[in-house]
N, C-alpha and C. Protein backbone atom coordinates (compact mmCIF):
# COMPACT_ATOMS: atom_id res chain seq x y z
N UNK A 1 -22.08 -16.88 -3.31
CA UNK A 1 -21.87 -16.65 -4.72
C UNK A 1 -23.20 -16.25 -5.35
N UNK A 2 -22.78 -15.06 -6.38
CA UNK A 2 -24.17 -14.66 -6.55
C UNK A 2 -25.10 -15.70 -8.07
N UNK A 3 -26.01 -15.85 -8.53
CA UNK A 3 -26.54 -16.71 -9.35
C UNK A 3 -26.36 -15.54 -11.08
N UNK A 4 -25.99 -16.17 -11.92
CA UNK A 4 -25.33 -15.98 -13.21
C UNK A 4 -26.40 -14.28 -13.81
N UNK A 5 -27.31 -14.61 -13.08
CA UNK A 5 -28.37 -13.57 -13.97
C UNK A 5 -27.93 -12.50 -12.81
N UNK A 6 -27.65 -12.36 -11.28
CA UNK A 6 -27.74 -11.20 -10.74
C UNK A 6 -26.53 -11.00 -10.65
N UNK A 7 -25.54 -12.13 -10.87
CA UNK A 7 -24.00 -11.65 -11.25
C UNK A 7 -23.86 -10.44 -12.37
N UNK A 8 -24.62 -10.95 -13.71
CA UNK A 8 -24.67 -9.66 -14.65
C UNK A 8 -25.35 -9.11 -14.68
N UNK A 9 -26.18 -8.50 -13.87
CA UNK A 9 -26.94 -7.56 -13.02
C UNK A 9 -26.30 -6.06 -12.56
N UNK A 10 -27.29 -4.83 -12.57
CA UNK A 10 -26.73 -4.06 -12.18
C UNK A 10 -26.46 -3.84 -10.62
N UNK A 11 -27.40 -4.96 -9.53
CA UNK A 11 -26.88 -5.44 -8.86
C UNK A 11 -25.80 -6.16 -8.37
N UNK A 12 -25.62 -7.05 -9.22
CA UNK A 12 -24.26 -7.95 -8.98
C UNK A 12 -23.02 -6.97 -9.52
N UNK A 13 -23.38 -6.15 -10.32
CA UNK A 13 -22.27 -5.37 -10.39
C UNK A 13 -21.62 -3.90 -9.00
N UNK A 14 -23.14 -3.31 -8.22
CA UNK A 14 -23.13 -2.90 -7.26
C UNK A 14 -22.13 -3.50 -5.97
N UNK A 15 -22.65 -4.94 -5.97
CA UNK A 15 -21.69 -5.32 -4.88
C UNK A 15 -20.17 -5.29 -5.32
N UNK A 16 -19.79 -5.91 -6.29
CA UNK A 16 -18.52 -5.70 -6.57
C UNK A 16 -17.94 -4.60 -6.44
N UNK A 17 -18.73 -3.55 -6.73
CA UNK A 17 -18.11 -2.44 -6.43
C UNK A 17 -18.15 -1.47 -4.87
N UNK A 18 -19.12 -2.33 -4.09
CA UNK A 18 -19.08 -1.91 -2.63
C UNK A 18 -17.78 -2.60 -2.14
N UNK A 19 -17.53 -3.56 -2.99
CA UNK A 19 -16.26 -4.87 -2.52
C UNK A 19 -15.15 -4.15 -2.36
N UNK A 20 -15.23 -3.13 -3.43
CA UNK A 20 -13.75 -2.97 -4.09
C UNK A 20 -13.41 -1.74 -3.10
N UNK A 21 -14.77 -0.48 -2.94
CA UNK A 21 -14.76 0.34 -2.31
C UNK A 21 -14.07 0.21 -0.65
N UNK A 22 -14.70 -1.10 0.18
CA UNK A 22 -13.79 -1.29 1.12
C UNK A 22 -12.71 -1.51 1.22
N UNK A 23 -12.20 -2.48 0.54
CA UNK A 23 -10.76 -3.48 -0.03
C UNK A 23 -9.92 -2.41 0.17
N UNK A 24 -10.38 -0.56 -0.84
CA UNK A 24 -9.34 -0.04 -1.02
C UNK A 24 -9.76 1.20 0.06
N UNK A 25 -10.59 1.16 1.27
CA UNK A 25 -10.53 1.58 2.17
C UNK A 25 -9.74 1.10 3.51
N UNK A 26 -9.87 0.21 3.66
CA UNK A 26 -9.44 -0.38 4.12
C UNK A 26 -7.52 -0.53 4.09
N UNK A 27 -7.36 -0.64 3.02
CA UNK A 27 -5.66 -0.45 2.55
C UNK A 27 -5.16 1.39 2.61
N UNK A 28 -6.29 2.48 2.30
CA UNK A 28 -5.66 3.69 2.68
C UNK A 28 -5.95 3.87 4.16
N UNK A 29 -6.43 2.97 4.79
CA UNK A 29 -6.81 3.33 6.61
C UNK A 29 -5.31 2.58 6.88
N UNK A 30 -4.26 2.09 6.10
CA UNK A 30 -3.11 2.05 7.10
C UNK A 30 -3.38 -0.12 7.50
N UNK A 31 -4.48 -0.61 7.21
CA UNK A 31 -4.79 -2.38 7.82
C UNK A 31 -3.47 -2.31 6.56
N UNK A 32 -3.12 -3.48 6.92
CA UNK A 32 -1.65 -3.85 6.84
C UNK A 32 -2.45 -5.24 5.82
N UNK A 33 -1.65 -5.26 4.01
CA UNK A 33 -2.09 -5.44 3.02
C UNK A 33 -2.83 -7.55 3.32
N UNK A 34 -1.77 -8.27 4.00
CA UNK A 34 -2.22 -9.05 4.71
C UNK A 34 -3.57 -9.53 5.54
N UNK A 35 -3.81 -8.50 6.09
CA UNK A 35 -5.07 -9.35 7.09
C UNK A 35 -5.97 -8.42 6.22
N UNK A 36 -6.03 -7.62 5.15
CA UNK A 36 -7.33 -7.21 4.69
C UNK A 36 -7.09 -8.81 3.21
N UNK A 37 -6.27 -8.97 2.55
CA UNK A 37 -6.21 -10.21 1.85
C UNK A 37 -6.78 -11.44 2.60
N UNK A 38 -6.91 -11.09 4.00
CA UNK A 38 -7.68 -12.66 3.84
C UNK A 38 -8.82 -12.12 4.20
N UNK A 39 -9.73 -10.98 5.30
CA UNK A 39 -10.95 -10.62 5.06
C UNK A 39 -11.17 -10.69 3.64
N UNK A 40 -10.91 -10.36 2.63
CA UNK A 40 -11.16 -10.71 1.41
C UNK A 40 -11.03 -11.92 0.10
N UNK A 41 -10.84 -12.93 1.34
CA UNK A 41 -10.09 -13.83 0.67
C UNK A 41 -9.47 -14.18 -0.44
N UNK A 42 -8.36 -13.68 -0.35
CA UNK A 42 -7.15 -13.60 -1.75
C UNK A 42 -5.79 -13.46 -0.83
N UNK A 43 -5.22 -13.51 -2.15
CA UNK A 43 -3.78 -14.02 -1.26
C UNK A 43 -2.91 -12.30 -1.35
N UNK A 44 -1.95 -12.11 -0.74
CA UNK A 44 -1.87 -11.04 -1.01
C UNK A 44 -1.48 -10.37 -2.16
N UNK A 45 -0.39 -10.64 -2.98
CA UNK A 45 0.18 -10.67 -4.55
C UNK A 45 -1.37 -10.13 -4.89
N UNK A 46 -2.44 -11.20 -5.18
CA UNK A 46 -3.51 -10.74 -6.18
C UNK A 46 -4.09 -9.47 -5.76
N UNK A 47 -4.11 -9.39 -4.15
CA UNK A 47 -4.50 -7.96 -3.66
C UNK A 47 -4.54 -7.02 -4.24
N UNK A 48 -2.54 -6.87 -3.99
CA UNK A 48 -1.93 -5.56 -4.15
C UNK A 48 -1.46 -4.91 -5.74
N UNK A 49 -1.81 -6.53 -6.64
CA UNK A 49 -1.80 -6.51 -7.70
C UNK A 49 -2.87 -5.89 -8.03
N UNK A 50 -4.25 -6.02 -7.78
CA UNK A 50 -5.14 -5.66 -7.77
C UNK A 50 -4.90 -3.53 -7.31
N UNK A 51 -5.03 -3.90 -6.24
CA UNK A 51 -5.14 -2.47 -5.49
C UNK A 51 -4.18 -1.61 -5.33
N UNK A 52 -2.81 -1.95 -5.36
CA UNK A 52 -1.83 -1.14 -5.10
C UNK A 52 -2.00 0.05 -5.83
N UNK A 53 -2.71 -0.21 -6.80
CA UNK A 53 -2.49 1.34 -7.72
C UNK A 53 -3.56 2.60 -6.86
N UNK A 54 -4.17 2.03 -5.84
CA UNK A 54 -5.40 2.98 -4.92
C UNK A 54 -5.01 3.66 -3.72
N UNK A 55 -3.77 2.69 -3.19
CA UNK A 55 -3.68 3.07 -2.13
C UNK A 55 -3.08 4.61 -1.98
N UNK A 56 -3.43 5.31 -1.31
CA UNK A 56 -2.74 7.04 -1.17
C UNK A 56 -2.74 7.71 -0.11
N UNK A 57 -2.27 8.65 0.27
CA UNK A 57 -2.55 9.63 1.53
C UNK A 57 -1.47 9.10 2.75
N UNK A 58 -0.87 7.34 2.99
CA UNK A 58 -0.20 7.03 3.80
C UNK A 58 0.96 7.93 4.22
N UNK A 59 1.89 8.16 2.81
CA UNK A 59 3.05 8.43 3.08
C UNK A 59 3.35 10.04 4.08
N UNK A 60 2.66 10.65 4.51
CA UNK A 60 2.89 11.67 5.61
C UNK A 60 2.78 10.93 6.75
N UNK A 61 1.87 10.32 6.74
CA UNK A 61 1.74 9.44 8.40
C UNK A 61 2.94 8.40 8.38
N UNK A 62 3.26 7.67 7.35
CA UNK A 62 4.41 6.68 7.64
C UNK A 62 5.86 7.39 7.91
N UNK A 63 5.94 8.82 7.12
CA UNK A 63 6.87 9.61 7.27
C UNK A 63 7.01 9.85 9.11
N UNK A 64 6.12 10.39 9.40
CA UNK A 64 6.20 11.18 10.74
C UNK A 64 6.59 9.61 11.95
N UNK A 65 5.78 8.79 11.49
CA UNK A 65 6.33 7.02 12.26
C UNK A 65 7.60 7.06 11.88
N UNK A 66 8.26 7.05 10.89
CA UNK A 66 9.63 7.22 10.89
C UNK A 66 10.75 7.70 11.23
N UNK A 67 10.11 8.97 11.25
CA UNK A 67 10.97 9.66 12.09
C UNK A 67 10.60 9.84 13.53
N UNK A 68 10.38 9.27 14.41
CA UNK A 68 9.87 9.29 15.66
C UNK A 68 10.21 8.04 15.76
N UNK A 69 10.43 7.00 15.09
CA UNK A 69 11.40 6.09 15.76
C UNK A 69 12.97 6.11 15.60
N UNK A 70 13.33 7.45 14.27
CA UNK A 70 14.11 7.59 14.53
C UNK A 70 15.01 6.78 12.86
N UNK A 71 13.98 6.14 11.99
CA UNK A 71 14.83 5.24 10.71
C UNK A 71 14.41 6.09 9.60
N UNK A 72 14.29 7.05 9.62
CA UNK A 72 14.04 7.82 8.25
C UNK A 72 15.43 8.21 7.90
N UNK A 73 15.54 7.60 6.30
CA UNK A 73 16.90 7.29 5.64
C UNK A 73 17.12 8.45 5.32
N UNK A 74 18.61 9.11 5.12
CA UNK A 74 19.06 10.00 4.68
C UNK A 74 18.78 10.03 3.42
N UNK A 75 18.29 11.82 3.19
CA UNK A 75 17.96 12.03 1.42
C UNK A 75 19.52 11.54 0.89
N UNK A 76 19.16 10.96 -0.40
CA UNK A 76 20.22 10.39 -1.55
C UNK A 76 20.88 11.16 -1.66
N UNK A 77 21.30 12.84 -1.86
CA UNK A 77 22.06 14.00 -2.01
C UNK A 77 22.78 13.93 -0.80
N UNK A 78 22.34 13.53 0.45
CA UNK A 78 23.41 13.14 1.49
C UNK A 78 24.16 12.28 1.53
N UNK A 79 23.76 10.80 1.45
CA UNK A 79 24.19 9.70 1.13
C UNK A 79 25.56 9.38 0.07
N UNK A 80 25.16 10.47 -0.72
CA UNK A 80 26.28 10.75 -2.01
C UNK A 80 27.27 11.35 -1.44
N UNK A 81 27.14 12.61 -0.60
CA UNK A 81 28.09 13.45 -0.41
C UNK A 81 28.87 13.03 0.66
N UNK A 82 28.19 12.07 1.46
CA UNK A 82 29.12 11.00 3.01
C UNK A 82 29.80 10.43 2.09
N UNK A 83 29.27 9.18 0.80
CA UNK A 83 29.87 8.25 0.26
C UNK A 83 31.15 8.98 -0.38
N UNK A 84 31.39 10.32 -1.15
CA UNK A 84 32.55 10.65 -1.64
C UNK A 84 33.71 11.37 -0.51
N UNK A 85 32.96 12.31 0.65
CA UNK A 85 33.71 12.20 1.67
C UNK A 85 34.81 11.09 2.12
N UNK A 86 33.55 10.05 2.20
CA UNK A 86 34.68 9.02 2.89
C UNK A 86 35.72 8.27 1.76
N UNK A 87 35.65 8.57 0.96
CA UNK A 87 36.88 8.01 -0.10
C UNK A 87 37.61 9.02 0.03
N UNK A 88 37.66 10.64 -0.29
CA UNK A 88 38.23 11.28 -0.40
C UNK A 88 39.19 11.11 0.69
N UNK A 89 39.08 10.76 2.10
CA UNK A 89 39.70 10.75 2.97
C UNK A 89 40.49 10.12 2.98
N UNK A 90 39.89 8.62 2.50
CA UNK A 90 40.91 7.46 2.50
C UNK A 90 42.26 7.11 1.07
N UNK A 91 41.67 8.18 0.66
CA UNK A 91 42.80 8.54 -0.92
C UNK A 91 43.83 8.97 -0.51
């Protein structure tokens, strides 16, 4: 813990912000929001409360994991048009 004078310091303000710089490196490298919450010790809620608004760039890579295992959900315009299909049938 840093001491009250280099806390409000343009030092003590430096580290916080090297803090924050990893925290939210760390969360766009894909570490899973959990084990960077406790390298940082916080729980996760305050994390992502914190950071969620940083994280970016995932969703092509989680896309392409998805579909290569094969669970990438049908677009909603499909979903709609199965869901009235299958009534229509059963009418």
């Amino acid at each position: 813990m840093l001491p009250p004078q280099v806390f409000d310091s343009p030092t003590g303000r430096r580290v916080y912000d090297n803090r924050h710089t990893r925290l939210t490196k760390w969360l766009n490298d894909g570490i899973p929001p959990a084990q960077v919450a406790e390298w940082a010790g916080n729980s996760v809620p305050v994390l992502l409360a914190t950071y969620a608004r940083c994280v970016d760039g995932q969703l092509p890579d989680l896309k392409r994991r998805l579909e290569a295992a094969g669970d990438l959900p049908d677009p909603v315009e499909d979903q709609c048009a199965d869901s009235l299909g299958a009534r229509r049938k059963s009418s």
